[in-house]
C-alpha atoms as a PDB file:
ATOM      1  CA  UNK A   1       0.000   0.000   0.000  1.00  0.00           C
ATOM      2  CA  UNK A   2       1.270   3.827  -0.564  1.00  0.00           C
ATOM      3  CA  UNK A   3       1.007   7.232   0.414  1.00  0.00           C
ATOM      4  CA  UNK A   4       0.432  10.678  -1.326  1.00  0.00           C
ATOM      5  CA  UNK A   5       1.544  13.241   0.325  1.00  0.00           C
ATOM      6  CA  UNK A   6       1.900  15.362   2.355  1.00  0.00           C
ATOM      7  CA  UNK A   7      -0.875  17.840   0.945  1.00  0.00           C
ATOM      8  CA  UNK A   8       0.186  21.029   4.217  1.00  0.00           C
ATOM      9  CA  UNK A   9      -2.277  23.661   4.824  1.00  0.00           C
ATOM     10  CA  UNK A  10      -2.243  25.887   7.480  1.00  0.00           C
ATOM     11  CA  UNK A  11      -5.598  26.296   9.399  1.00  0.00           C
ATOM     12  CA  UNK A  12      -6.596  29.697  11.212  1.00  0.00           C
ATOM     13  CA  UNK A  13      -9.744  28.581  13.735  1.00  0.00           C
ATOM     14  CA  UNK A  14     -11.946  31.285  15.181  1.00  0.00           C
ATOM     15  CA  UNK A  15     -14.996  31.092  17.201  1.00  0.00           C
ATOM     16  CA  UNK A  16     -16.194  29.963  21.112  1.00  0.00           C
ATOM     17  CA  UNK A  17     -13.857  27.399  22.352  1.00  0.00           C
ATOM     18  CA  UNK A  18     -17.015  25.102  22.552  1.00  0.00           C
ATOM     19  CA  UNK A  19     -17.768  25.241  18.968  1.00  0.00           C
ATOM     20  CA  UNK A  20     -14.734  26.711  15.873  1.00  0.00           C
ATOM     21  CA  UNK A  21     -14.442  26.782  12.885  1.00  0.00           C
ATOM     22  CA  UNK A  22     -11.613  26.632  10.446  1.00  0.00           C
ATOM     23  CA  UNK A  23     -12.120  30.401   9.372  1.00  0.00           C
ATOM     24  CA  UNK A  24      -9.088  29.809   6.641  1.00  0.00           C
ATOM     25  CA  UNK A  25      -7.055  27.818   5.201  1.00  0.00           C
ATOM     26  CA  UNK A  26      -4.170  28.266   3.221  1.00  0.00           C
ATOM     27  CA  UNK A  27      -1.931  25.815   0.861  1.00  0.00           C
ATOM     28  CA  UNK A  28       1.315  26.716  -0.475  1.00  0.00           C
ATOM     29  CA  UNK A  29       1.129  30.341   1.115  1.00  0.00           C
ATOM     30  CA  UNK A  30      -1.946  31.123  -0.521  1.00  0.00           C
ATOM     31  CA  UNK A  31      -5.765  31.258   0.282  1.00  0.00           C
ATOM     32  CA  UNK A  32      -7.583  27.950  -0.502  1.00  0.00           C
ATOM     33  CA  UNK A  33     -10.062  25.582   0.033  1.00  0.00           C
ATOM     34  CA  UNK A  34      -9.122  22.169   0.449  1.00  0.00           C
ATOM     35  CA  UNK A  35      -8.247  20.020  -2.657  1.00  0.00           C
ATOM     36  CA  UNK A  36      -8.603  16.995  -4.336  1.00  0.00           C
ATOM     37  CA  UNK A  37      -7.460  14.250  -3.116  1.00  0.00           C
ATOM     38  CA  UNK A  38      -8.377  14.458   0.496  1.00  0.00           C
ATOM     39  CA  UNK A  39     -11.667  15.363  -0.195  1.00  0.00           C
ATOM     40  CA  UNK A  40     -12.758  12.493  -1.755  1.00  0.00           C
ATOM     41  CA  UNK A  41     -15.059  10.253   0.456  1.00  0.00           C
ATOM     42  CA  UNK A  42     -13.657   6.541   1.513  1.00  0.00           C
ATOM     43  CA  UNK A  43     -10.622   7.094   0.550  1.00  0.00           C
ATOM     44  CA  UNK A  44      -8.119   6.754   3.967  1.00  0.00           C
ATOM     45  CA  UNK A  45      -6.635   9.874   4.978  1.00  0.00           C
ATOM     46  CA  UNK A  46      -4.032   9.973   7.698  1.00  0.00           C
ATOM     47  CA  UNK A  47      -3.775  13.179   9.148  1.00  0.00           C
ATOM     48  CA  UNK A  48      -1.765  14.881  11.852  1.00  0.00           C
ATOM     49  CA  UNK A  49      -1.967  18.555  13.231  1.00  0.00           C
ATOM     50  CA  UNK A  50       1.097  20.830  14.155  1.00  0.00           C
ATOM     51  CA  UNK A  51       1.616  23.365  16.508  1.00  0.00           C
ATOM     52  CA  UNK A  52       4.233  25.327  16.513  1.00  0.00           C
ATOM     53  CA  UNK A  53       6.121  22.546  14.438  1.00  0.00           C
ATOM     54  CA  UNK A  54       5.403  19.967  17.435  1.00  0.00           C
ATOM     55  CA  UNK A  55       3.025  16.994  16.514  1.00  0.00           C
ATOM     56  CA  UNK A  56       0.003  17.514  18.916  1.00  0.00           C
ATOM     57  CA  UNK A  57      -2.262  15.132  16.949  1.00  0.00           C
ATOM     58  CA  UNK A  58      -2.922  12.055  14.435  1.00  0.00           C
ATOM     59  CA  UNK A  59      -5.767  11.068  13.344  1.00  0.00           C
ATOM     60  CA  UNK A  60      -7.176   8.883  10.333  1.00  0.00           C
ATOM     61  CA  UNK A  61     -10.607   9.235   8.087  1.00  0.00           C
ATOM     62  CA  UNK A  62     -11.788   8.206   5.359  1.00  0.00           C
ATOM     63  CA  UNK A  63     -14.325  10.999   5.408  1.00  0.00           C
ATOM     64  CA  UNK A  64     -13.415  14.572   3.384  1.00  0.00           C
ATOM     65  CA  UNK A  65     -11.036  15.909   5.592  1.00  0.00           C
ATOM     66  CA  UNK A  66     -13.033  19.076   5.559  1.00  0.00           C
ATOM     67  CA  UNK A  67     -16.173  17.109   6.709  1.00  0.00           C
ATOM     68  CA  UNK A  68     -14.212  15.515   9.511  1.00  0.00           C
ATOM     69  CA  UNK A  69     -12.017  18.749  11.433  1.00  0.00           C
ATOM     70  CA  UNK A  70     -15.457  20.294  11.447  1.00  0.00           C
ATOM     71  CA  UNK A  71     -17.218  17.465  13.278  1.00  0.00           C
ATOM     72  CA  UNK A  72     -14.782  17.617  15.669  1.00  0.00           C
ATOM     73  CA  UNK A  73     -14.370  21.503  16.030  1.00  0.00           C
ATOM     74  CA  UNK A  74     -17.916  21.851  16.171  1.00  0.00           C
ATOM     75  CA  UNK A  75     -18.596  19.148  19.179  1.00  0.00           C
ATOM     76  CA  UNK A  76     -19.267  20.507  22.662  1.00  0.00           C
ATOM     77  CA  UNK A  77     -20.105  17.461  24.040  1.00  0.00           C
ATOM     78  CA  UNK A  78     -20.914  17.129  28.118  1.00  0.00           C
ATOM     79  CA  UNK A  79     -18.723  15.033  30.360  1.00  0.00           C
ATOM     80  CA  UNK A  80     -19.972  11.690  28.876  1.00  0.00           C
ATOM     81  CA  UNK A  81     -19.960  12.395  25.403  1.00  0.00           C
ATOM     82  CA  UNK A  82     -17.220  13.506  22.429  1.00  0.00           C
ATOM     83  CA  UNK A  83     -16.187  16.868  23.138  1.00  0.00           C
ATOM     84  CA  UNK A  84     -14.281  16.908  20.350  1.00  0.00           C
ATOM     85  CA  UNK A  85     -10.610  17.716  19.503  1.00  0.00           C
ATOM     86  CA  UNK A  86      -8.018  18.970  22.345  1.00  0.00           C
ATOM     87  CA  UNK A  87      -6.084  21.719  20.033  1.00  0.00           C
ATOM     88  CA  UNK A  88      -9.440  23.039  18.744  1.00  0.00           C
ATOM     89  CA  UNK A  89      -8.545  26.474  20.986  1.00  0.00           C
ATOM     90  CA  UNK A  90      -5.272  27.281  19.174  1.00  0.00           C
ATOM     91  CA  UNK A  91      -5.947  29.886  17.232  1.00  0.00           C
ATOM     92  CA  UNK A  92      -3.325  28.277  14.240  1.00  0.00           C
ATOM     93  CA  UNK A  93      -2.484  25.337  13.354  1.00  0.00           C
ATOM     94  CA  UNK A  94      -0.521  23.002  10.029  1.00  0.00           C
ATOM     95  CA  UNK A  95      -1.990  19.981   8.715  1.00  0.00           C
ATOM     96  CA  UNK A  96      -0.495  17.334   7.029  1.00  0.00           C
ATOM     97  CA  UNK A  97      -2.626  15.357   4.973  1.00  0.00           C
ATOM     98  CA  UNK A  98      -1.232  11.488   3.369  1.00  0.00           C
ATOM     99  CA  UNK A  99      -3.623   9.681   1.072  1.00  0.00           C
ATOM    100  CA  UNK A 100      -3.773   6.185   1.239  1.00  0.00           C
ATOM    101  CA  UNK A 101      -3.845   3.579  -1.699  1.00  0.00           C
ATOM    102  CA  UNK A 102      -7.121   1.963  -2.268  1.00  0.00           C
ATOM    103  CA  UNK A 103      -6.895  -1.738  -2.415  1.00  0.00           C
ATOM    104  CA  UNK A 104     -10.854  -2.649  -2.736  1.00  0.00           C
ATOM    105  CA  UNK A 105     -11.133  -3.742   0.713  1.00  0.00           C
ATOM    106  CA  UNK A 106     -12.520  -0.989   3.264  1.00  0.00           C
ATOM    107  CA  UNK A 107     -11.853  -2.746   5.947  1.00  0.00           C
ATOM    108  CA  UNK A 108      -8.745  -3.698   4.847  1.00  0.00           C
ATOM    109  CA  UNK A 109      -7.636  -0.384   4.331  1.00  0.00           C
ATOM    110  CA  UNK A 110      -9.388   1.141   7.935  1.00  0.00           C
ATOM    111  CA  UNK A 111      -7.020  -0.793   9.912  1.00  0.00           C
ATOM    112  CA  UNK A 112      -4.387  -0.287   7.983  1.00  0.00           C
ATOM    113  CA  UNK A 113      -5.062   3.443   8.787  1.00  0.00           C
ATOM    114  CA  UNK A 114      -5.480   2.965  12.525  1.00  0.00           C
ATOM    115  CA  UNK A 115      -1.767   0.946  12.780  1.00  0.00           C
ATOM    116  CA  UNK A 116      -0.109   4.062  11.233  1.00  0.00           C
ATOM    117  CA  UNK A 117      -1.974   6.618  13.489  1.00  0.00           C
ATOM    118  CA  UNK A 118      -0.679   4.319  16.669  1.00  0.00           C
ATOM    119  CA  UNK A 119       2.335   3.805  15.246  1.00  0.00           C
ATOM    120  CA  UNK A 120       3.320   7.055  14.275  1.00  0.00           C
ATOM    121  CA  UNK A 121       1.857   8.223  17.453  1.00  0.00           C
ATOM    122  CA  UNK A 122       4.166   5.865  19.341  1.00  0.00           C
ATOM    123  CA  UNK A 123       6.980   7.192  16.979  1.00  0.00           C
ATOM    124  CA  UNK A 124       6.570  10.618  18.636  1.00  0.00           C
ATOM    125  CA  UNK A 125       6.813   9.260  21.935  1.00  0.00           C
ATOM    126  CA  UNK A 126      10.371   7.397  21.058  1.00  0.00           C
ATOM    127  CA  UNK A 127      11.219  10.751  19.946  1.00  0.00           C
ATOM    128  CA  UNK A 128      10.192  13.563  22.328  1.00  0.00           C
ATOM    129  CA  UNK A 129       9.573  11.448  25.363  1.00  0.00           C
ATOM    130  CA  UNK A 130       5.426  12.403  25.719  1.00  0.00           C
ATOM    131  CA  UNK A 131       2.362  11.167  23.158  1.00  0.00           C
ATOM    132  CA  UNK A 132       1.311  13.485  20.760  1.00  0.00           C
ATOM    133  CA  UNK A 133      -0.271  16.436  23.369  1.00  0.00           C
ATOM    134  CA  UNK A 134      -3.354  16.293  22.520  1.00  0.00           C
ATOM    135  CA  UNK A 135      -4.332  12.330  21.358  1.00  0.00           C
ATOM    136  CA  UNK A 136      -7.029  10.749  23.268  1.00  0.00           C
ATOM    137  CA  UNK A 137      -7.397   7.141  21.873  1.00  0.00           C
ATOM    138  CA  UNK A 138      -5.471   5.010  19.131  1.00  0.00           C
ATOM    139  CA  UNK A 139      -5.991   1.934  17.918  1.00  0.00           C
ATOM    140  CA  UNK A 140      -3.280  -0.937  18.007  1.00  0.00           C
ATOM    141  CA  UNK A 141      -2.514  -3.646  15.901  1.00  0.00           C
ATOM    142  CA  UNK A 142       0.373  -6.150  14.014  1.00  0.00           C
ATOM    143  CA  UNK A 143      -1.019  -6.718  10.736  1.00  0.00           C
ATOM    144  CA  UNK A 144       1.453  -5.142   7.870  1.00  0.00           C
ATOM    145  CA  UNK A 145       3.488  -4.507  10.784  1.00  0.00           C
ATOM    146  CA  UNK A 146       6.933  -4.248   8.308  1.00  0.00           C
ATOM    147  CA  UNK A 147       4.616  -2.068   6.070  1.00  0.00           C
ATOM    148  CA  UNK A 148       2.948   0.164   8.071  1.00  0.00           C
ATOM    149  CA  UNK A 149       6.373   1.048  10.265  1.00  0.00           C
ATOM    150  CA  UNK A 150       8.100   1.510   7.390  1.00  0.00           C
ATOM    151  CA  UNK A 151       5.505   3.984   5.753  1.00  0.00           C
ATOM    152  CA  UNK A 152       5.554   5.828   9.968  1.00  0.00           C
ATOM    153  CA  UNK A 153       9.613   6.086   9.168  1.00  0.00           C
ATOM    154  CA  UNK A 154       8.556   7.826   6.126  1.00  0.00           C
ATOM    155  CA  UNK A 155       5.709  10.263   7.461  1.00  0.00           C
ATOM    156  CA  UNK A 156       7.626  11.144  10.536  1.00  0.00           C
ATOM    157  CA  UNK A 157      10.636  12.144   8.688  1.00  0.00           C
ATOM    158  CA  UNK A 158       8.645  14.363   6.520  1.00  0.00           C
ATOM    159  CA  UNK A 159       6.812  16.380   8.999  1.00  0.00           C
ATOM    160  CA  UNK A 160       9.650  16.573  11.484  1.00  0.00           C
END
């Protein structure tokens, strides 16, 4: 399996705490929406957010990427339920975008996803001492384990 990438944008967020929005986004230096191909829809995305050029989060979708940061900026959940992400108060933040392959199994390809988010999450720890500052949950597991650590090597060496 491969990876496009990285497709950067930086992300300006404005609004209540509670409830942001992504107010602008820029790629290459320049005003923009976001682009083809991580808006396409079931197609696996692995994403991670920057701050400051430290990795605060990785995630994975298969969702528009667009559709997915404003789920999560937009929840304000209560104690028991998603509240949404930890780094939605920064006021700026980079994203790094990879694409994954499609190989014609969804499945397939979804946990394929969630091994690179924990391993490149893990890969962060190795490297700074602390997990990603604001990650809440990843998902372990061994399959393509030679694969998916290789492709990690790759992606952290790109955005650090």
């Amino acid at each position: 399996m491969n990876l496009h990438g990285p497709y950067c944008y930086t992300l300006f967020l404005s609004g209540e705490t509670a409830s942001r929005s992504i107010e602008r986004k820029e790629f290459k230096g320049k005003s923009s929406n976001f682009r083809s191909p991580v808006t396409k829809e079931e197609l696996e995305k692995i994403y991670i957010i920057l701050h400051d050029q430290e990795i605060v989060y990785i995630g994975h979708t298969s969702q528009p990427i667009g559709n997915r940061l404003r789920e999560a900026l937009k929840a304000s959940g209560t104690e028991n339920s998603y509240k949404g992400y930890g780094w939605k108060h920064l006021q700026q933040v980079d994203l790094a975008v990879f694409v994954l392959d499609q190989t014609g199994n969804p499945k397939e390809e979804k946990r394929f996803a969630e091994a690179i988010e924990a391993e490149l999450s893990f890969e962060v720890r190795k490297h700074t001492g602390s997990w990603p500052r604001f990650q809440t949950g990843i998902h372990f597991n061994n399959e393509n384990r030679t694969m998916v650590r290789s492709l990690v090597q790759k992606i952290y060496d790109i955005v650090q």
